[in-house]
N, C-alpha and C. Protein backbone atom coordinates (compact mmCIF):
# COMPACT_ATOMS: atom_id res chain seq x y z
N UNK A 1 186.71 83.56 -11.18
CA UNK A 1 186.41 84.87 -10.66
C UNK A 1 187.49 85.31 -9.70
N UNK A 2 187.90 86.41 -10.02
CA UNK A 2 189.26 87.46 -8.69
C UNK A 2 188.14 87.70 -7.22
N UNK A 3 189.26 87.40 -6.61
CA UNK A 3 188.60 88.21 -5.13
C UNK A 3 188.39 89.10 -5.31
N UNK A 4 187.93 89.88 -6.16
CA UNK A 4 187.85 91.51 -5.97
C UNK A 4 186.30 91.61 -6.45
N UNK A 5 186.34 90.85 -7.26
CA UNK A 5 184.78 90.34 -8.03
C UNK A 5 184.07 89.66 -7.37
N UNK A 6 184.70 88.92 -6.02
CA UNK A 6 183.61 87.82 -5.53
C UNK A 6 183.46 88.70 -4.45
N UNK A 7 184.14 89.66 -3.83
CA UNK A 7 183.62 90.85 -2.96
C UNK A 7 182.75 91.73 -3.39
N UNK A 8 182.61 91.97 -5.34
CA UNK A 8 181.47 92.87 -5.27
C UNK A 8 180.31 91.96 -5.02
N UNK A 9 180.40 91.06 -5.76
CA UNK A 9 179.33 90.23 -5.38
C UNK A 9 178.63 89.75 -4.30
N UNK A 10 179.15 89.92 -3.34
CA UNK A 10 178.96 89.44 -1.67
C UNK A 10 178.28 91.10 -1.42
N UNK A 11 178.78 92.13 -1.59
CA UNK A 11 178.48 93.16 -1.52
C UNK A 11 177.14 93.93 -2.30
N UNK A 12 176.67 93.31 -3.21
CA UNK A 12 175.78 93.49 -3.52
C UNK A 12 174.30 92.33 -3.30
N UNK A 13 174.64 91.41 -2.21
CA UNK A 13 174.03 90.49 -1.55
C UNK A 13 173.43 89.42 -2.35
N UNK A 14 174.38 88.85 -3.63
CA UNK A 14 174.42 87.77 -3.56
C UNK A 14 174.34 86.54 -3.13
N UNK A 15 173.45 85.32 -2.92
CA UNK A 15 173.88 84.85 -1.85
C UNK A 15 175.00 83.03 -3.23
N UNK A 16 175.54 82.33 -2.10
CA UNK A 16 176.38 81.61 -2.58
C UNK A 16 175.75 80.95 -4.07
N UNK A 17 174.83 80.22 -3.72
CA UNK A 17 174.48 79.86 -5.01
C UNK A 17 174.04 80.55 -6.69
N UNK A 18 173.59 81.74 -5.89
CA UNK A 18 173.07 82.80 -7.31
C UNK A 18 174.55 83.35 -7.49
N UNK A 19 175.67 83.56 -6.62
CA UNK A 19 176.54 84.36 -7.04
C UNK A 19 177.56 83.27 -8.27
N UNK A 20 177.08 81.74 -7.80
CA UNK A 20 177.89 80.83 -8.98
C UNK A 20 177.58 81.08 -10.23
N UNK A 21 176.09 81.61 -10.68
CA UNK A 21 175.53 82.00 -11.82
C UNK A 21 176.16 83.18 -12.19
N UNK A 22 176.94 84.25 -11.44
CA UNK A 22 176.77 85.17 -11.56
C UNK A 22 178.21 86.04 -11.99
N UNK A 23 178.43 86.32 -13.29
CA UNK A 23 179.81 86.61 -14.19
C UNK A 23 179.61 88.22 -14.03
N UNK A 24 180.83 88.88 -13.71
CA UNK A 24 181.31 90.34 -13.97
C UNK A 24 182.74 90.19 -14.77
N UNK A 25 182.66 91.18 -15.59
CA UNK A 25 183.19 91.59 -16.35
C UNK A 25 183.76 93.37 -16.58
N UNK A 26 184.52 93.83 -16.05
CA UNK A 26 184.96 95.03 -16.63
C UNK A 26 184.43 95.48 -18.14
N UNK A 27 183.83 96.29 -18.26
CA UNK A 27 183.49 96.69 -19.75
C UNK A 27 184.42 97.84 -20.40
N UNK A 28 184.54 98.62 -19.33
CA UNK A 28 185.29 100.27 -19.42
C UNK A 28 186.37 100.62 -18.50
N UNK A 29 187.53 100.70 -18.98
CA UNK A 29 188.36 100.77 -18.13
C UNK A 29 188.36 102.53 -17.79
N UNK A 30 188.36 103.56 -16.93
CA UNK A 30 188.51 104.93 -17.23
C UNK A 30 188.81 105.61 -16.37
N UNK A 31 190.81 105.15 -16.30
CA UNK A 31 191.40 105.79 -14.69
C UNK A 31 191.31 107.22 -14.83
N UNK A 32 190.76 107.75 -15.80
CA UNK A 32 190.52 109.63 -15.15
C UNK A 32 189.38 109.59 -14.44
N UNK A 33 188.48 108.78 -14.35
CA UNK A 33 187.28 109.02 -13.88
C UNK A 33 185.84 109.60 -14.33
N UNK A 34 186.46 110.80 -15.58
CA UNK A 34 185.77 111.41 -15.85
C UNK A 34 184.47 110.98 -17.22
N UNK A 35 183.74 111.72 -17.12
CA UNK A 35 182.61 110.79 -18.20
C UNK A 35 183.16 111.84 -19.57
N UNK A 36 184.05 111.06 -20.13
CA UNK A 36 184.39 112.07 -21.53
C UNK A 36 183.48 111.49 -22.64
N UNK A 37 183.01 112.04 -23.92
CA UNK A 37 182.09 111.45 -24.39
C UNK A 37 182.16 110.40 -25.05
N UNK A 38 183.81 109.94 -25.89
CA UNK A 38 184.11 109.01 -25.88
C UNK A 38 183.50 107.32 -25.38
N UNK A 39 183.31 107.50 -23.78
CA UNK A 39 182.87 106.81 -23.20
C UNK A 39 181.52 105.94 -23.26
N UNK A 40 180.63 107.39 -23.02
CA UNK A 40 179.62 107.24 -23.29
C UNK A 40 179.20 107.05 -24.49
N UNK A 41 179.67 107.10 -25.48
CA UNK A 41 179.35 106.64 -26.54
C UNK A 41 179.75 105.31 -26.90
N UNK A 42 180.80 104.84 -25.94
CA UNK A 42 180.74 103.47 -25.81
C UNK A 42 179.78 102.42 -25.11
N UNK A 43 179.31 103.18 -24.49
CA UNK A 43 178.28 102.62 -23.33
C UNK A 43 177.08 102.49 -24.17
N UNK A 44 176.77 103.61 -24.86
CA UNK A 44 175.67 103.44 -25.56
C UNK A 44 175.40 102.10 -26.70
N UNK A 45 176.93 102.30 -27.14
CA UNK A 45 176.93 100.80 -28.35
C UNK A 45 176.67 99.87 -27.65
N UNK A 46 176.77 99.07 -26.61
CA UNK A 46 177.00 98.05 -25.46
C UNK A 46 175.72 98.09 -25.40
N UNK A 47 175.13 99.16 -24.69
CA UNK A 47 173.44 99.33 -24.95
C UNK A 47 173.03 98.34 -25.80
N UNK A 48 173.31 99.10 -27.16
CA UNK A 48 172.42 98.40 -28.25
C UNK A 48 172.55 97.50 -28.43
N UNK A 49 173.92 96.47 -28.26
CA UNK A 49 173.72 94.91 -28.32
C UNK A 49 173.69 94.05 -27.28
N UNK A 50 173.38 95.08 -26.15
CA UNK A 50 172.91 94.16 -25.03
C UNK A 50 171.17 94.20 -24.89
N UNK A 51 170.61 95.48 -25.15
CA UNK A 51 169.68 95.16 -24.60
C UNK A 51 168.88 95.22 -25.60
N UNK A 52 169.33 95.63 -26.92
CA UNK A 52 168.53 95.35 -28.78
C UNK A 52 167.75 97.09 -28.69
N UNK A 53 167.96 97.69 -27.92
CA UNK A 53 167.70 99.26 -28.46
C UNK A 53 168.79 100.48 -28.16
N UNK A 54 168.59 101.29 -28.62
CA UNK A 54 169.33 102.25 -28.37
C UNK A 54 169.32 103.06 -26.81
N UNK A 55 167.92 102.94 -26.68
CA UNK A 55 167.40 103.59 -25.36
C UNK A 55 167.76 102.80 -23.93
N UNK A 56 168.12 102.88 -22.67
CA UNK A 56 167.43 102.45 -21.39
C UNK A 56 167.25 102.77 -20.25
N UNK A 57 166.97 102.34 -19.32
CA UNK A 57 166.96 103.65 -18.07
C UNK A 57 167.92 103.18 -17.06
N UNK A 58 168.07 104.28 -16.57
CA UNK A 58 169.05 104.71 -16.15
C UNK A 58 168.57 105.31 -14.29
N UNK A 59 169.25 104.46 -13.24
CA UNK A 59 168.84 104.89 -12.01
C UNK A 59 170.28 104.98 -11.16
N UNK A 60 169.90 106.39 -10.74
CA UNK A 60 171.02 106.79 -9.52
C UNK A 60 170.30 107.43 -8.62
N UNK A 61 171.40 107.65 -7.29
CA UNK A 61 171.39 107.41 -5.80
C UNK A 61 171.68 108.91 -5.85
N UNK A 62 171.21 109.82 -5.00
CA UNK A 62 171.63 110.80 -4.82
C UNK A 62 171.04 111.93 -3.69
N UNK A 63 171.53 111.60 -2.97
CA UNK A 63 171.92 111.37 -1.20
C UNK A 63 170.05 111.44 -1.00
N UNK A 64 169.36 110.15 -1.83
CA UNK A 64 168.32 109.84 -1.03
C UNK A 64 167.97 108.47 -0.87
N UNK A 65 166.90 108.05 -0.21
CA UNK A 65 166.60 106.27 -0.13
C UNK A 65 166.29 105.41 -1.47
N UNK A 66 165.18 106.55 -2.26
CA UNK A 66 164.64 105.50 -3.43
C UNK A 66 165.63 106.29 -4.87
N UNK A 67 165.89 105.35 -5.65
CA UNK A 67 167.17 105.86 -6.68
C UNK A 67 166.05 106.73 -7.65
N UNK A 68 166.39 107.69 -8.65
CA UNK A 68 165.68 107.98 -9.22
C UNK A 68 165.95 107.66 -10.57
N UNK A 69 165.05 107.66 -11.57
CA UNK A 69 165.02 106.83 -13.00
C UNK A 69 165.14 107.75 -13.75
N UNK A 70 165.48 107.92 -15.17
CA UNK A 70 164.87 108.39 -16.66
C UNK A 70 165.75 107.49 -17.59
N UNK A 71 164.53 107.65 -18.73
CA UNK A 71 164.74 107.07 -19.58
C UNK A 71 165.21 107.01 -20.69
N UNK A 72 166.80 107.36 -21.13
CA UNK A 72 167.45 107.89 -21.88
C UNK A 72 168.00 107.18 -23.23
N UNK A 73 168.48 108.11 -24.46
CA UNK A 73 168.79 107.22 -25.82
C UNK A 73 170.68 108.42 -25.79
N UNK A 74 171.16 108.03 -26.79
CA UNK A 74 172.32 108.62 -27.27
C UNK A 74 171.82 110.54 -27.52
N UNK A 75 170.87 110.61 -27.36
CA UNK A 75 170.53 111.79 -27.65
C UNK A 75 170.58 112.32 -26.44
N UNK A 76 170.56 112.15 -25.04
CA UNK A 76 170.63 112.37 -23.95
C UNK A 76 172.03 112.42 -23.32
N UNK A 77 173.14 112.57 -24.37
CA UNK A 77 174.90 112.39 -24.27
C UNK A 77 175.04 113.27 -22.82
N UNK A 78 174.58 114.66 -23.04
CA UNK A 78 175.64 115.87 -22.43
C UNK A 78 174.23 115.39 -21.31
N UNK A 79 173.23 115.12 -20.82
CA UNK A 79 172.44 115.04 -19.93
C UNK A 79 173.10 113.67 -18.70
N UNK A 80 173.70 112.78 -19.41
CA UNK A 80 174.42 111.95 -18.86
C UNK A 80 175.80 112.60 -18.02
N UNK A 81 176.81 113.01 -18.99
CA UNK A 81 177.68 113.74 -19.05
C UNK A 81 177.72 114.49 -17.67
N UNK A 82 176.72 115.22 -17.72
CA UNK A 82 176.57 116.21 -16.27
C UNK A 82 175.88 115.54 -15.10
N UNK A 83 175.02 113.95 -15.64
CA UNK A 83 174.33 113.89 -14.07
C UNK A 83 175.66 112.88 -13.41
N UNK A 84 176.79 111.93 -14.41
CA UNK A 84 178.24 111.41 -14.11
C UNK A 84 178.97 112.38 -13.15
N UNK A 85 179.06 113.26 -13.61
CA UNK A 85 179.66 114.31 -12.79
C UNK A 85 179.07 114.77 -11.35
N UNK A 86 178.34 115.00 -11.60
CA UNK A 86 177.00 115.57 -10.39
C UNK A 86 176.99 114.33 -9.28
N UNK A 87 176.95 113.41 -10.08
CA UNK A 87 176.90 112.15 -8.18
C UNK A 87 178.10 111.44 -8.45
N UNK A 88 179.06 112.32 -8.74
CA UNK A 88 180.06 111.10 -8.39
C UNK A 88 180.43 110.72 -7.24
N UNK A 89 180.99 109.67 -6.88
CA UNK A 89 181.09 108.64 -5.96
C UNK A 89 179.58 108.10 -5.64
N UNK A 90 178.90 108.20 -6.51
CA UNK A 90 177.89 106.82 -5.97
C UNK A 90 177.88 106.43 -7.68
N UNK A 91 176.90 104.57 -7.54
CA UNK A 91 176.27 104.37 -8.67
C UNK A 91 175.60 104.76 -9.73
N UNK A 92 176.00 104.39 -11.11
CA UNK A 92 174.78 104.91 -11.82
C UNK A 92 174.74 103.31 -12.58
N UNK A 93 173.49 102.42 -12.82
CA UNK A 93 173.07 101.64 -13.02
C UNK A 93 172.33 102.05 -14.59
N UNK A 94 172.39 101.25 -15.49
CA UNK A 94 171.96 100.67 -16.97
C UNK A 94 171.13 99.71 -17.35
N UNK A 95 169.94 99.96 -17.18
CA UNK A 95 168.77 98.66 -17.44
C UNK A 95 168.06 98.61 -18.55
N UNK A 96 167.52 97.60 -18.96
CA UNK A 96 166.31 97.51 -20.00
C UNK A 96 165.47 98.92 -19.73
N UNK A 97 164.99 99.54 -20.99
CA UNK A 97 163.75 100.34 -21.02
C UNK A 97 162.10 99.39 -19.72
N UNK A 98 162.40 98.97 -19.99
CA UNK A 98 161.06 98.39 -19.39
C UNK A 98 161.32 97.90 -17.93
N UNK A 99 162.49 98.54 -16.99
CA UNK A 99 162.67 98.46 -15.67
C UNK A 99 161.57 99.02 -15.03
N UNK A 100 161.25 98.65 -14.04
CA UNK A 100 159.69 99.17 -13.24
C UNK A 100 160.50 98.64 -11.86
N UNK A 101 160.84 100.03 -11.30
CA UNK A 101 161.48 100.35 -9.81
C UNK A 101 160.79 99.96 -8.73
N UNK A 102 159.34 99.77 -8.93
CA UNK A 102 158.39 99.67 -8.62
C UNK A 102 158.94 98.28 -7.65
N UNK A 103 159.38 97.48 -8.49
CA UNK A 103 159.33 96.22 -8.76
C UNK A 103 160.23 95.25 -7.90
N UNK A 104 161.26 96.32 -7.01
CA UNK A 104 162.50 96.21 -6.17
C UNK A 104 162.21 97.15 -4.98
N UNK A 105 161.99 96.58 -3.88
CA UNK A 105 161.41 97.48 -2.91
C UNK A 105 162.62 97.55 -1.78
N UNK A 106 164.47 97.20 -1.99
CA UNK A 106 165.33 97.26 -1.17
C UNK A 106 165.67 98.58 -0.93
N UNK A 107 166.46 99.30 -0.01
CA UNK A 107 166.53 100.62 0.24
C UNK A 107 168.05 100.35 0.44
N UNK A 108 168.78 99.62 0.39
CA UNK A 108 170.49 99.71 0.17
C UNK A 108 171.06 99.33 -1.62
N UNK A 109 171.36 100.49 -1.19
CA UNK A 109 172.12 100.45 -2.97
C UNK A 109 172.75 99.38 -3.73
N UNK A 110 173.42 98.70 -2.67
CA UNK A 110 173.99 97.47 -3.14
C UNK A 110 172.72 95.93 -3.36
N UNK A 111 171.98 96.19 -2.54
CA UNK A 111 171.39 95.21 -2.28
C UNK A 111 170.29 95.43 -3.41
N UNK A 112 170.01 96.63 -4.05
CA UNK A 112 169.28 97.15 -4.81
C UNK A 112 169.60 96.40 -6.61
N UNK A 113 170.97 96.89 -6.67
CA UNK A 113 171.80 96.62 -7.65
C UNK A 113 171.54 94.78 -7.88
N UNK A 114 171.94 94.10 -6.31
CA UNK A 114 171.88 92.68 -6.62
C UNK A 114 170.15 92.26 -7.20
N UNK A 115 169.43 92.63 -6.76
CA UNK A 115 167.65 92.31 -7.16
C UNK A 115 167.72 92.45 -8.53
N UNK A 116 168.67 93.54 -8.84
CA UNK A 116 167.87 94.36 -9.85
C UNK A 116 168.39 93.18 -11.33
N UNK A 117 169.91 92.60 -10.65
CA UNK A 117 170.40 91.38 -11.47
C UNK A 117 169.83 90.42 -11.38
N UNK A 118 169.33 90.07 -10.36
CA UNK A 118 169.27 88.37 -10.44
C UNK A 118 167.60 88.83 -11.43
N UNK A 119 166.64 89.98 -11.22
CA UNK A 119 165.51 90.20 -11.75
C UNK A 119 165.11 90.16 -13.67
N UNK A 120 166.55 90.96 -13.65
CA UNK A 120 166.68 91.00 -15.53
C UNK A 120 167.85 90.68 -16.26
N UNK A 121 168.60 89.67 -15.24
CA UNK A 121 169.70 88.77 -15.46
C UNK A 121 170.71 89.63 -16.12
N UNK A 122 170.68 90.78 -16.44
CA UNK A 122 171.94 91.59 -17.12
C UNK A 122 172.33 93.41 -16.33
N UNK A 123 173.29 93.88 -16.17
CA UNK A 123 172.96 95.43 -16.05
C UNK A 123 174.45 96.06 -16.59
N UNK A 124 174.77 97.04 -16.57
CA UNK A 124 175.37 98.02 -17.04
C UNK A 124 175.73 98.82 -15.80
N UNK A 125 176.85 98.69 -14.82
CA UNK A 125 177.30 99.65 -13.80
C UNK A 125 178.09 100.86 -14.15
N UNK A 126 177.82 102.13 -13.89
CA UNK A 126 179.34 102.75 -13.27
C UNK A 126 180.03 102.35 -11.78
N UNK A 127 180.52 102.32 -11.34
CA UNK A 127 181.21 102.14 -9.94
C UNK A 127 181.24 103.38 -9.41
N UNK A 128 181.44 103.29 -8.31
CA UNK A 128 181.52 105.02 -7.54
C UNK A 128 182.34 105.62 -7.80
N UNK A 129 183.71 105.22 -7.66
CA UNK A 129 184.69 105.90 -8.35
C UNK A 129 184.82 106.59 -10.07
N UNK A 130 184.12 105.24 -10.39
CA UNK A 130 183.82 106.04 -12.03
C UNK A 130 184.87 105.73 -12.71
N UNK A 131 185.87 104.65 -12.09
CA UNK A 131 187.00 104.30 -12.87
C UNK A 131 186.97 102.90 -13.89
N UNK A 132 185.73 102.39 -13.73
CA UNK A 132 184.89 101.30 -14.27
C UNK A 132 184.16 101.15 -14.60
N UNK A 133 183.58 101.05 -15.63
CA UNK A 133 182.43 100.57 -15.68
C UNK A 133 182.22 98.83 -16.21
N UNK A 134 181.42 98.08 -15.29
CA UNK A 134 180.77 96.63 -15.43
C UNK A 134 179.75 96.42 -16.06
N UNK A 135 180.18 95.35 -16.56
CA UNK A 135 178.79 94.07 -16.95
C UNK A 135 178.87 93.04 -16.10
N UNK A 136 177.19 93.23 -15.67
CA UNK A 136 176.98 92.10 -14.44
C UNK A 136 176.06 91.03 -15.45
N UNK A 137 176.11 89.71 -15.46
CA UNK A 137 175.22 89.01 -16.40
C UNK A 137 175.32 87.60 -15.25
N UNK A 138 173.57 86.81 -15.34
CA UNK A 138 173.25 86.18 -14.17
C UNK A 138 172.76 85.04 -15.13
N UNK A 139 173.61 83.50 -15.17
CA UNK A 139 172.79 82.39 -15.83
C UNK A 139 171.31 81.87 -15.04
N UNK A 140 170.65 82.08 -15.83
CA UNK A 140 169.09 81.37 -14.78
C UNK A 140 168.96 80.06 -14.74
């Protein structure tokens, strides 16, 4: 693992031993930043053989405490498209359909993100910048 990876990891409150389990991977490289559809239509394939459907939900930060959810498929392209745009510089997170927010009661984004891994051992990041997107995957 790069120092740059073992800082997100510390940053999303990892602690030492779960972070040994714990592999990132660049998925999307995308120094414009911008969500062209291209992209997202890559994201979506990744979807389907990560999480075995087309669909999953999808939670971002946007300048409040609890992130908000929906539950989106490839048919939801240009709905993505515009909410990428709309919060950029914060997270947008990629989970199983069957995430229950419920279920993670942290109120820091990062610390949110780490639960939400070690909880369903896989996720799907944008980064704030939007010049990345990750795969976080957690051995149990």
């Amino acid at each position: 693992m790069t120092n740059s990876c073992e800082g997100f990891l510390d940053i999303i409150g990892l602690e030492q031993n779960t972070r040994e389990k714990a592999k990132l991977m660049v998925l999307i490289e995308n120094p414009s930043g911008e969500p062209n559809k291209e992209i997202l239509f890559n994201i979506f394939d990744f979807i389907k053989k990560v999480y075995g459907t087309e669909k999953c939900t999808i939670l971002w930060w946007d300048g409040q405490i609890k992130p908000s959810t929906k539950i989106i498929s490839v048919e939801d392209i240009e709905f993505l498209q515009n909410l990428w745009s709309r919060i950029a510089g914060n997270y947008l997170v990629f989970l199983p359909v069957q995430f229950d927010v419920k279920q993670i009661t942290q109120k820091d984004e990062e610390e949110f993100i780490g639960l939400s891994l070690i909880t369903y051992s896989h996720l799907i990041l944008k980064s704030p910048d939007a010049y990345e997107v990750l795969y976080l995957t957690m051995n149990k």
